[in-house]
Structures are given as structure tokens and as C-alpha cells.
N, C-alpha and C. Protein backbone atom coordinates (compact mmCIF):
# COMPACT_ATOMS: atom_id res chain seq x y z
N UNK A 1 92.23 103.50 90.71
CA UNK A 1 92.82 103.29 89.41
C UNK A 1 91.82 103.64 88.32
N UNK A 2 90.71 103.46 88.75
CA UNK A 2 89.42 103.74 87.57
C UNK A 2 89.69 104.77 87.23
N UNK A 3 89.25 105.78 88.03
CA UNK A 3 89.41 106.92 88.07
C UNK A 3 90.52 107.67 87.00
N UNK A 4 91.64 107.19 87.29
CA UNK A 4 93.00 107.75 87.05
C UNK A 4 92.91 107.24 85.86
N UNK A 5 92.50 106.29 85.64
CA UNK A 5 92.72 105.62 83.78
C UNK A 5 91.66 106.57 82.93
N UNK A 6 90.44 106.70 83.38
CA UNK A 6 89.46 107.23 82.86
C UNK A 6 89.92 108.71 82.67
N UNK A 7 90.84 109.56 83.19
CA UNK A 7 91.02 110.89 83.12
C UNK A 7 92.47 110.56 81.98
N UNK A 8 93.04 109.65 81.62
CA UNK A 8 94.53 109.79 81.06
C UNK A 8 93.57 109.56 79.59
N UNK A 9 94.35 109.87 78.30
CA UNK A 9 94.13 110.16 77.03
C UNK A 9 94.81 108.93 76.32
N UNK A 10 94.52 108.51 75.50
CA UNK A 10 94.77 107.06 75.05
C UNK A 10 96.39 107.69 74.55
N UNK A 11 97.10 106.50 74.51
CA UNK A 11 98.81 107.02 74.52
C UNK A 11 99.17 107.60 75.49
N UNK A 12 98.97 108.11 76.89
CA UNK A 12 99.34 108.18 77.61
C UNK A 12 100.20 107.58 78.58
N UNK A 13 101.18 107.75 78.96
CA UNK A 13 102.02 106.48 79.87
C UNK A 13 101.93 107.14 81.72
N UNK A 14 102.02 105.90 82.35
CA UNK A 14 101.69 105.91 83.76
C UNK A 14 103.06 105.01 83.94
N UNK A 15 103.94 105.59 84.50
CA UNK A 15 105.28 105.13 85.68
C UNK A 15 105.09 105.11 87.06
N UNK A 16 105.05 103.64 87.50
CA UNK A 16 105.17 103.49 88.61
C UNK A 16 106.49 103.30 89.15
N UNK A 17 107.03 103.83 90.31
CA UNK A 17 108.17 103.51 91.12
C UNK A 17 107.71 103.00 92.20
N UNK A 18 108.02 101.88 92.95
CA UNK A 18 108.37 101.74 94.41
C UNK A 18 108.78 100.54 95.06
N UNK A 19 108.89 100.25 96.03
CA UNK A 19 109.89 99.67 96.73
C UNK A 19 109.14 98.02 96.63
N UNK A 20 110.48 97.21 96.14
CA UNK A 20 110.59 95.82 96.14
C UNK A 20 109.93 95.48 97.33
N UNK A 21 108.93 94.17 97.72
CA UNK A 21 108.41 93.92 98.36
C UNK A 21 108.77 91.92 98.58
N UNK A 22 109.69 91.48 98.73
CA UNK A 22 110.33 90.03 98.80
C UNK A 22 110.42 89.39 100.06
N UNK A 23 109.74 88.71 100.71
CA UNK A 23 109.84 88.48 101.55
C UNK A 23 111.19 87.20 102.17
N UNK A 24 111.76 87.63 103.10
CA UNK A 24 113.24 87.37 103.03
C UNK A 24 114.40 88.35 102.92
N UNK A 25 113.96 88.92 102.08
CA UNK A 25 115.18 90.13 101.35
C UNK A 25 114.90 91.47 101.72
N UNK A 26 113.70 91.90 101.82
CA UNK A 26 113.23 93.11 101.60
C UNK A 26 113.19 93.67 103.00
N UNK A 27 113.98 94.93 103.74
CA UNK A 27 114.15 95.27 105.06
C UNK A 27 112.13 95.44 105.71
N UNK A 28 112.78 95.11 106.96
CA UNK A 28 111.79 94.88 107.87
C UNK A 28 110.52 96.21 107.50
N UNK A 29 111.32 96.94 108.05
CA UNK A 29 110.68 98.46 107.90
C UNK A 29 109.54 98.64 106.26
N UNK A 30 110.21 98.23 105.24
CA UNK A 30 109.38 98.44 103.77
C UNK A 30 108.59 97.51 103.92
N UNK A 31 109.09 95.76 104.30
CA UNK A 31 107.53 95.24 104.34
C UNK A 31 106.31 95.51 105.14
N UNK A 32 106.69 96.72 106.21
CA UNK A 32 105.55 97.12 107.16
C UNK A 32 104.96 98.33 106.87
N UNK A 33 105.28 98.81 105.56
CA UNK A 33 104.87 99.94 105.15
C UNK A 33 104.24 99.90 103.41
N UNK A 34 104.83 99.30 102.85
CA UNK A 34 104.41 98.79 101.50
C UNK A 34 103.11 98.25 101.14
N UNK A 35 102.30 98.07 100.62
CA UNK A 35 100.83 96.96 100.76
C UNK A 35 100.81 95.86 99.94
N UNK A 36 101.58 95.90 98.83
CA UNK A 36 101.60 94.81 97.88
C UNK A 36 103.54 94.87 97.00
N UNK A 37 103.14 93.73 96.55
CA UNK A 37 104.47 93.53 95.56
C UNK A 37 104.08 93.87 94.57
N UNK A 38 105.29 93.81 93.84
CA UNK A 38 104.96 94.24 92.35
C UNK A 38 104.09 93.67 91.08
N UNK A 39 104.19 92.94 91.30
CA UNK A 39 103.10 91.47 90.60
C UNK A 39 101.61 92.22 91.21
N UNK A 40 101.32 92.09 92.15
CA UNK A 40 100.04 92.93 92.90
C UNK A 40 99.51 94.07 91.99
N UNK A 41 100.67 94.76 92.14
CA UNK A 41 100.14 96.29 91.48
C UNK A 41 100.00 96.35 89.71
N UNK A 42 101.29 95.51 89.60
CA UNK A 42 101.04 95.05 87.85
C UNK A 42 99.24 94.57 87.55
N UNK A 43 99.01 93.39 88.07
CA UNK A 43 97.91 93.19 87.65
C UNK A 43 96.41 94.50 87.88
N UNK A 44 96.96 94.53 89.00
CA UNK A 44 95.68 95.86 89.25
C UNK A 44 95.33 96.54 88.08
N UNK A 45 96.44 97.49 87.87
CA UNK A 45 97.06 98.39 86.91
C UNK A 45 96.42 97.78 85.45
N UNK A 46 97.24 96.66 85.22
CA UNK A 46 96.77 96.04 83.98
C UNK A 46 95.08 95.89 84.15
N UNK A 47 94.46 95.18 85.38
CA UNK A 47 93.06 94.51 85.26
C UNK A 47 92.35 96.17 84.85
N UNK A 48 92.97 97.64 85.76
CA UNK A 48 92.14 98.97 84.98
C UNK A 48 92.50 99.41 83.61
N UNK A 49 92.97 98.22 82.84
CA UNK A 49 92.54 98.68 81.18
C UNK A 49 94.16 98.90 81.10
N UNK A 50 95.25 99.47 81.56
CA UNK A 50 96.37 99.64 80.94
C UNK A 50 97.35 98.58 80.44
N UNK A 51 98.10 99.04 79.64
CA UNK A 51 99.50 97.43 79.23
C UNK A 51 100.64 98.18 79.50
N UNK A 52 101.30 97.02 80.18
CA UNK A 52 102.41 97.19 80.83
C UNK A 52 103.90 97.20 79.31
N UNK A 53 104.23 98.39 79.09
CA UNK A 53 105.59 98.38 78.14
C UNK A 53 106.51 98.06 78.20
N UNK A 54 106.81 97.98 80.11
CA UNK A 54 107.97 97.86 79.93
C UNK A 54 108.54 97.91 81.53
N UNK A 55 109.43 97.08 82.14
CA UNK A 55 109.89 97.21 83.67
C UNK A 55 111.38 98.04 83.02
N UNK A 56 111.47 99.09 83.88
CA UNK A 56 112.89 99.76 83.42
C UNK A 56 113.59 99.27 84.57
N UNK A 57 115.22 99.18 84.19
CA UNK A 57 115.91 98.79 85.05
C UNK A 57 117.24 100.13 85.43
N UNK A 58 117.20 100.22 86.90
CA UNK A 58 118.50 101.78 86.58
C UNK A 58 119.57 100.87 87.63
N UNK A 59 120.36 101.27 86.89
CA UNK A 59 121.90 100.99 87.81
C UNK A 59 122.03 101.81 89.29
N UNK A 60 122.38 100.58 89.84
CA UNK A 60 122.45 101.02 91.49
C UNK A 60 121.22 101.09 91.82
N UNK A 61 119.82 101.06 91.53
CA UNK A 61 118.85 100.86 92.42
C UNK A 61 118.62 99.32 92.67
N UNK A 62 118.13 99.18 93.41
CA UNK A 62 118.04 97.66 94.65
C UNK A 62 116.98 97.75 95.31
N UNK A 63 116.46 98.46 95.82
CA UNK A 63 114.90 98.17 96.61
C UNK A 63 113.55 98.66 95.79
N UNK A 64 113.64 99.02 94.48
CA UNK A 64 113.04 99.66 93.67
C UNK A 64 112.65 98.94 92.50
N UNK A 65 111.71 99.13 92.01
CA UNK A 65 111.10 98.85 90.45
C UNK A 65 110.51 99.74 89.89
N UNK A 66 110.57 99.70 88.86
CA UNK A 66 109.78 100.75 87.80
C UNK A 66 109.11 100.42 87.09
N UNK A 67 107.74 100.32 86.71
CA UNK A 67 106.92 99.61 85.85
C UNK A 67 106.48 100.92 84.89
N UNK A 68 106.24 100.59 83.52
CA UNK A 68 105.64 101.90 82.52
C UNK A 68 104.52 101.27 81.79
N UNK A 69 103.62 101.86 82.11
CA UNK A 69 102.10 100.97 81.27
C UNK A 69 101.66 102.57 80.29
N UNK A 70 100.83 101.61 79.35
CA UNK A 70 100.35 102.35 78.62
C UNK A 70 98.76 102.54 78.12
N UNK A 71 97.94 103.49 78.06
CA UNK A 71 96.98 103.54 77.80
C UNK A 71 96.41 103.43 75.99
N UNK A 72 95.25 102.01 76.20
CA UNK A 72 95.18 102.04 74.76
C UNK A 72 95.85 102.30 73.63
């Protein structure tokens, strides 16, 4: 993440997509392939300097999140 923040230009936005991670809900297969939930990657993300703008929400997706952070 260092890395990747340190190369983006202040105003820059970083979209993350990927798969809901709930334990209970979330098929067998994604929790054995996934590494963290979304909360996980939010903070990461946030702790390498970015702010989070905004979780987008799209109709008909269900195993998915979208997080949009922003640089400085």
C-alpha cells in the first residue's frame, strides 16, 4: 500500500472492489480464498494515508463492496 499511495498524486482516487467476507453468509469457497473483510482493508488503506469517500452501492450486487478513498 506504501508504495501505491506514494506513486498516486494528491486528488487521486483508489476503488476497491471485492468480495464480502461474513462469516455465516459468505459461500464457503470466498472465505477460503479472500484474506480479510472489508473493515480489514478499509483500515489498512486508510492507516496508508488515504480517506475513504465513499462505499458505493450497485443494484444486484451481493457478494461485493466497493470502497473509493481518496488521496490528500
Amino acid at each position: 500500500m506504501a508504495s501505491l499511495v506514494k506513486a498516486m498524486k494528491p486528488g487521486a482516487i483508489l476503488v476497491v472492489v471485492d468480495f464480502e467476507r461474513i462469516e455465516g453468509v459468505t459461500a464457503d469457497w470466498i472465505m477460503g480464498h479472500v484474506r480479510a473483510g472489508k473493515e480489514v482493508f478499509r483500515k489498512e488503506i486508510e492507516d496508508a494515508g488515504l480517506t475513504l469517500v465513499e462505499e458505493v452501492k450497485i443494484d444486484g450486487v451481493k457478494e461485493n463492496y466497493v470502497l473509493k478513498f481518496r488521496k490528500g
